[in-house]
C-alpha atoms as a PDB file:
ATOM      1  CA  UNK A   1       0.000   0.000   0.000  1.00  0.00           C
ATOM      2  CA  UNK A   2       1.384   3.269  -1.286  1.00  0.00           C
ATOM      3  CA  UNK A   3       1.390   6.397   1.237  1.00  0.00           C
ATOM      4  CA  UNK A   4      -1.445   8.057  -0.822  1.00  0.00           C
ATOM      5  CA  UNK A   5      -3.317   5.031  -0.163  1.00  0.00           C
ATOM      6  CA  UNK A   6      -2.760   5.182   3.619  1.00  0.00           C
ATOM      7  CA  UNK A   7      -3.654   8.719   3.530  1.00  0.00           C
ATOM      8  CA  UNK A   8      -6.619   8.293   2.024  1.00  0.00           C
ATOM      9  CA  UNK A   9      -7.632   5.681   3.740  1.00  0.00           C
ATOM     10  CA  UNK A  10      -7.568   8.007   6.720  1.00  0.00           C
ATOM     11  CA  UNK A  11      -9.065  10.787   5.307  1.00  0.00           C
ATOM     12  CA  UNK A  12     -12.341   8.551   4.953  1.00  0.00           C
ATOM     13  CA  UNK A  13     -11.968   6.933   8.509  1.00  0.00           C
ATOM     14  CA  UNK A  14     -12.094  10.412  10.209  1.00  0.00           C
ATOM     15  CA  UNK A  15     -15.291  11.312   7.407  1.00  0.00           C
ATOM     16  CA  UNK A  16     -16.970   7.984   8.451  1.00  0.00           C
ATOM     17  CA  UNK A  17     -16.092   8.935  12.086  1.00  0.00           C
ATOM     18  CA  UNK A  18     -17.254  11.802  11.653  1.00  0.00           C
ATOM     19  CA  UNK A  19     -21.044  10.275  10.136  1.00  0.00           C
ATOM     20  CA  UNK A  20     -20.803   8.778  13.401  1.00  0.00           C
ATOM     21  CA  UNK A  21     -20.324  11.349  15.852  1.00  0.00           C
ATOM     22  CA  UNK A  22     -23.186  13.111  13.555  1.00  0.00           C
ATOM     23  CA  UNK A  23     -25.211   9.905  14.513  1.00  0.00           C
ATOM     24  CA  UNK A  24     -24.529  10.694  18.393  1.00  0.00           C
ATOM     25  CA  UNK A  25     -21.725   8.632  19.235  1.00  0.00           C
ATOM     26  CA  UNK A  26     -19.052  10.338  21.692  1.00  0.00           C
ATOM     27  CA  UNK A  27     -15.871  11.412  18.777  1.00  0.00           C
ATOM     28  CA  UNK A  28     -12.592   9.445  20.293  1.00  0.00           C
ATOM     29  CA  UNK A  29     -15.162   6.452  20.279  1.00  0.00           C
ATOM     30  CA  UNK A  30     -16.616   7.135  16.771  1.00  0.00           C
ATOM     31  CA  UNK A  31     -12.674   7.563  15.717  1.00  0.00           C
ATOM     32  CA  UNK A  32     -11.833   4.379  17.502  1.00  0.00           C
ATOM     33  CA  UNK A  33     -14.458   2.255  16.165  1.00  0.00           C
ATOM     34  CA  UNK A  34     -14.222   3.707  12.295  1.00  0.00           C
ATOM     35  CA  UNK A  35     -10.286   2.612  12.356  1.00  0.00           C
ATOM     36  CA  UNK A  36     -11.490  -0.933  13.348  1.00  0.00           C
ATOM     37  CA  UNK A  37     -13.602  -0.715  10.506  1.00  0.00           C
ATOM     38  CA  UNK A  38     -11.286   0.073   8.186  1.00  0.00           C
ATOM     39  CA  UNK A  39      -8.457  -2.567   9.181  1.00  0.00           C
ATOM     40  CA  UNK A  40      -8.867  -5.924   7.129  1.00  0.00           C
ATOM     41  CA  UNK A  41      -8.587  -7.521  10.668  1.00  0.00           C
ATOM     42  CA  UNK A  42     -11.167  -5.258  12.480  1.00  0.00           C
ATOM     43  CA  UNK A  43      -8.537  -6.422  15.692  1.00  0.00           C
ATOM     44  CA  UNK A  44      -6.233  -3.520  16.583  1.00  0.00           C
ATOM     45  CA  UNK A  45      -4.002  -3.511  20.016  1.00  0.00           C
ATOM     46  CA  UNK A  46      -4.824   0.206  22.237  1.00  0.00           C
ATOM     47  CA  UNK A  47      -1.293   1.371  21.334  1.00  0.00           C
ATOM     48  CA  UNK A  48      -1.717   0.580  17.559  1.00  0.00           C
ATOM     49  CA  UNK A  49      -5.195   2.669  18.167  1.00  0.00           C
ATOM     50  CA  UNK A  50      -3.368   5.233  19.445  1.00  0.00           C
ATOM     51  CA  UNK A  51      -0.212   5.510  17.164  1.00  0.00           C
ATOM     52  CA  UNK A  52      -2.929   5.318  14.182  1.00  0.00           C
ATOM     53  CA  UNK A  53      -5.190   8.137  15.874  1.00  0.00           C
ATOM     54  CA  UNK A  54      -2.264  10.256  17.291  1.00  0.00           C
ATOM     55  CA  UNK A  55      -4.049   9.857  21.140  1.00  0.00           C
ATOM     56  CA  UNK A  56      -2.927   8.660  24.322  1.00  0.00           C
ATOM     57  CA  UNK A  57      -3.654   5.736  26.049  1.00  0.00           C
ATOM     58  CA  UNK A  58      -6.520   7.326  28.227  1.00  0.00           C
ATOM     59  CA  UNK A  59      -8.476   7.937  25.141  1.00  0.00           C
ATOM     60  CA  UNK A  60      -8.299   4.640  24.033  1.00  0.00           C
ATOM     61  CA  UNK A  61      -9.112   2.963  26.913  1.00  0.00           C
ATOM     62  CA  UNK A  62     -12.387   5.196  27.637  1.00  0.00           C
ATOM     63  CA  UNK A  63     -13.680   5.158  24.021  1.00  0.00           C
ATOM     64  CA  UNK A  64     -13.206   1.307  23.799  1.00  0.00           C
ATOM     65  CA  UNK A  65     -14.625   1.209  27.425  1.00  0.00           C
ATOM     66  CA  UNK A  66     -18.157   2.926  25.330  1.00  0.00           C
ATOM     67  CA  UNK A  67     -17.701   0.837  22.613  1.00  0.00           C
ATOM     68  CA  UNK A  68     -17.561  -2.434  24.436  1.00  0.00           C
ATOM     69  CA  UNK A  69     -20.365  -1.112  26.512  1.00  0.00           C
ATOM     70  CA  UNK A  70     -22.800  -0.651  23.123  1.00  0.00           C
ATOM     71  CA  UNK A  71     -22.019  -3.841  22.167  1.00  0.00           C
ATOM     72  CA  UNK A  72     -19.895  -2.771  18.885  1.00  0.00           C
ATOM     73  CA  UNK A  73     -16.501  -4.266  20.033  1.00  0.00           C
ATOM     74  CA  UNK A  74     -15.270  -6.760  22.000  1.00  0.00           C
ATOM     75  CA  UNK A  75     -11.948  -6.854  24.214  1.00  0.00           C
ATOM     76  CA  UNK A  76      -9.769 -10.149  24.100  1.00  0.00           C
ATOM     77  CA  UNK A  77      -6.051 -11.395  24.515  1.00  0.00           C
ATOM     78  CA  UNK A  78      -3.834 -13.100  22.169  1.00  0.00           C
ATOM     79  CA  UNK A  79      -3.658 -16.694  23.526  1.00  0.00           C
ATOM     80  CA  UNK A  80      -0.360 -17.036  25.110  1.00  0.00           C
ATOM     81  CA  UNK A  81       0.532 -13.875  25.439  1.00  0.00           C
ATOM     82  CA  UNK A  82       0.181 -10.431  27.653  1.00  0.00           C
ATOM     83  CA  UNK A  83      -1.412  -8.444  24.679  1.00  0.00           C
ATOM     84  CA  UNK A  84      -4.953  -6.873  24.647  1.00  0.00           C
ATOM     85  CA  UNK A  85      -7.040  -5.703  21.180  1.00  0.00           C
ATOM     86  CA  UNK A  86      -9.959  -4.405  21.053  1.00  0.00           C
ATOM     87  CA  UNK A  87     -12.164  -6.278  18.211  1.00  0.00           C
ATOM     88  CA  UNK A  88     -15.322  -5.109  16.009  1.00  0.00           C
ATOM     89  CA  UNK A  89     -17.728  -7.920  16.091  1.00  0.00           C
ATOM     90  CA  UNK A  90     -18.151  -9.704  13.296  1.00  0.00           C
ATOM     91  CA  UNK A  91     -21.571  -8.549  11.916  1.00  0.00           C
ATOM     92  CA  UNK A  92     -21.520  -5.634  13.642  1.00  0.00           C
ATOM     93  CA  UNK A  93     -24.592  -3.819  13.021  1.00  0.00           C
ATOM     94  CA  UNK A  94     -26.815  -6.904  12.763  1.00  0.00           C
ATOM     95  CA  UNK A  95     -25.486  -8.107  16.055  1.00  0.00           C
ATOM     96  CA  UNK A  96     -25.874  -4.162  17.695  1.00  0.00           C
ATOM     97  CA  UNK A  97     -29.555  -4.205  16.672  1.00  0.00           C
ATOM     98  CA  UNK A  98     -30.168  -7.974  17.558  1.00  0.00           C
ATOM     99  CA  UNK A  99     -29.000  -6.709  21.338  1.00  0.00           C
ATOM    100  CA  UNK A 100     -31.130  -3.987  21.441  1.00  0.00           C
ATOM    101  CA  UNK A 101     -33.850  -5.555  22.709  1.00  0.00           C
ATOM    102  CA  UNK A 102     -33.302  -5.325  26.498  1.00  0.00           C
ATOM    103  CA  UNK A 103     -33.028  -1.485  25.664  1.00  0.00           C
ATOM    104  CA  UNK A 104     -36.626  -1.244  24.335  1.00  0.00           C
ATOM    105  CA  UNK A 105     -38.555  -3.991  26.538  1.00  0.00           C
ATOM    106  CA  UNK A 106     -37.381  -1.645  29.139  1.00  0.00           C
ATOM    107  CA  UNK A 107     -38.582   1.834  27.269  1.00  0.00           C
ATOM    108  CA  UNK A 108     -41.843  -0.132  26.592  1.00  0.00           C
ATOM    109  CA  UNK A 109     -42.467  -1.294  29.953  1.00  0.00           C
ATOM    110  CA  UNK A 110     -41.550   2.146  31.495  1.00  0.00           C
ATOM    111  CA  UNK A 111     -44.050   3.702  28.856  1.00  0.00           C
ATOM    112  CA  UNK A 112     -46.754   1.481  30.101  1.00  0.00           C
ATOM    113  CA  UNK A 113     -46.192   1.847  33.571  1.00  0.00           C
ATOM    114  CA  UNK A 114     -46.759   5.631  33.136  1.00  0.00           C
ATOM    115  CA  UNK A 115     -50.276   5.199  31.489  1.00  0.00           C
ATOM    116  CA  UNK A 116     -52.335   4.189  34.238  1.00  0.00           C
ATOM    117  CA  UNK A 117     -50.840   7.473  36.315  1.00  0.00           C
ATOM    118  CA  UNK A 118     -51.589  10.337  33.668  1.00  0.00           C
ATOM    119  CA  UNK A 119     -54.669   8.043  32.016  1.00  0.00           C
ATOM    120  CA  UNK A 120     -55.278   7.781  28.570  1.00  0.00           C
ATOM    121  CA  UNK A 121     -57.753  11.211  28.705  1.00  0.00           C
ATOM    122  CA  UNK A 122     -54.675  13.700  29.127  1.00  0.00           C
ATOM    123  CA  UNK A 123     -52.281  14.471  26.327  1.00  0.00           C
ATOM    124  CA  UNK A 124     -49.242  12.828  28.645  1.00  0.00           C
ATOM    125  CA  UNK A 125     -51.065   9.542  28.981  1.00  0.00           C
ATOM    126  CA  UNK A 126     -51.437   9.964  25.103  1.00  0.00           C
ATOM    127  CA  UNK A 127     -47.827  10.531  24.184  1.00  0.00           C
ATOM    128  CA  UNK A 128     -47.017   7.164  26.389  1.00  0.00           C
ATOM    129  CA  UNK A 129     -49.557   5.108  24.803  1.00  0.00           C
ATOM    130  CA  UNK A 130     -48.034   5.879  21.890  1.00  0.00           C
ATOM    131  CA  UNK A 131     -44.124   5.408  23.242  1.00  0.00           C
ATOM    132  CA  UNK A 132     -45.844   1.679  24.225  1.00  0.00           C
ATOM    133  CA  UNK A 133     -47.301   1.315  20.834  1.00  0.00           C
ATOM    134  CA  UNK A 134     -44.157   2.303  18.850  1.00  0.00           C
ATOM    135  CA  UNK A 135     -41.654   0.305  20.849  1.00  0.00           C
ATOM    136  CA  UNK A 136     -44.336  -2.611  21.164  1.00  0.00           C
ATOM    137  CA  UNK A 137     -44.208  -2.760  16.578  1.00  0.00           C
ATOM    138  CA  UNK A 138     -40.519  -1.636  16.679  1.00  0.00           C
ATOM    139  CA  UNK A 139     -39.600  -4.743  18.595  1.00  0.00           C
ATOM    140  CA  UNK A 140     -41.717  -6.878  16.359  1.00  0.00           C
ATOM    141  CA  UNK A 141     -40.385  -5.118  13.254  1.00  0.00           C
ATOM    142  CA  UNK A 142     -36.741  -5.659  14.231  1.00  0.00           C
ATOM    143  CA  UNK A 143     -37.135  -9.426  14.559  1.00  0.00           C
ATOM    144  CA  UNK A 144     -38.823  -9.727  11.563  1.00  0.00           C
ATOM    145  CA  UNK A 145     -36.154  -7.758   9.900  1.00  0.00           C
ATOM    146  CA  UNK A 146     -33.576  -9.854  11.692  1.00  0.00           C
ATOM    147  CA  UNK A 147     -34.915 -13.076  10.340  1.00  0.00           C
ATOM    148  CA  UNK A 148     -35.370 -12.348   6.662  1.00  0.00           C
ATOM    149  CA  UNK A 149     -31.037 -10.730   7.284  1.00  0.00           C
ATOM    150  CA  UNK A 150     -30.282 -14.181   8.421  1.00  0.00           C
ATOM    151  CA  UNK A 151     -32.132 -15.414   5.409  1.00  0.00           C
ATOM    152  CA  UNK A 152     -30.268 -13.146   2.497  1.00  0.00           C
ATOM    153  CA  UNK A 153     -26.854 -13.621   4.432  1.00  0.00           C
ATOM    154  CA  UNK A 154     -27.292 -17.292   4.209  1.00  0.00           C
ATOM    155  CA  UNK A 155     -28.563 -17.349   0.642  1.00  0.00           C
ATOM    156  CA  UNK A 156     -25.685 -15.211  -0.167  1.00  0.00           C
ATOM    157  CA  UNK A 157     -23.630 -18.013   1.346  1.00  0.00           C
ATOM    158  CA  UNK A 158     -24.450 -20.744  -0.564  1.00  0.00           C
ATOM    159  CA  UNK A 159     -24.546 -18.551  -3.809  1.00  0.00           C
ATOM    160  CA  UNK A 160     -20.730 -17.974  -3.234  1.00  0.00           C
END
């Protein structure tokens, strides 16, 4: 790979970070996770995060920290040795929005609970039912979405 190339290839890591950051995730994790993307490995050690985002440690470790957190990444150890990476998970996005669930169970169940308080006569009690409502079709939407994913990624599979 040339120099242009590797220039290039991190002016569009910091523009995808940057989509990211526009998205609302925190920029040293946005920069962190976009350089994972980019790296034929998707498995980077914190220092080789750092020397290729020109950061210190500290940033690493708290932007990973978020990352592993939102389920994008995953920390592990080479097997037999002392060093750490940081790795994006394979299917990343499918496997982000296949975790979400726990997130909005809880939004819908907190909706709900709020309903019988304000009642369904006051605009409050309203705007809940209709938190419930969404997250209640959202849920069922992202399963359905999930399964006919799994489908296509395993037809594209056996196509080749």
């Amino acid at each position: 790979m040339t120099q242009a190339d590797e220039g290039a290839i991190a002016d569009f890591r910091e523009r995808f970070a940057q989509i990211m950051v526009e998205s609302g995730m925190p920029r040293m994790a946005a920069r962190v996770y976009a350089a994972l993307l980019v790296t034929d490995s998707g498995k980077l050690s914190a220092a080789e995060l750092a020397e290729r985002l020109g950061v210190g440690a500290s940033a690493i470790s708290g932007a990973v920290k978020y990352l592993v957190q939102v389920r994008l990444v995953e920390r592990g150890r080479e097997p037999g040795t002392r060093h750490d990476f940081c790795r994006i998970h394979e299917h990343t996005w499918s496997h982000f929005v296949s975790q979400s669930d726990p997130v909005l169970v809880r939004v819908q169940a907190g909706a709900a609970e709020g309903i019988p308080l304000l009642g369904l006569d006051s605009l409050a009690g309203q705007r809940l039912d209709e938190t419930r409502r969404f997250f209640t079709f959202l849920r069922e939407e992202i399963k359905q979405s999930m399964a006919k994913w799994r489908r296509l990624q395993a037809a594209e599979r056996e196509a080749g």
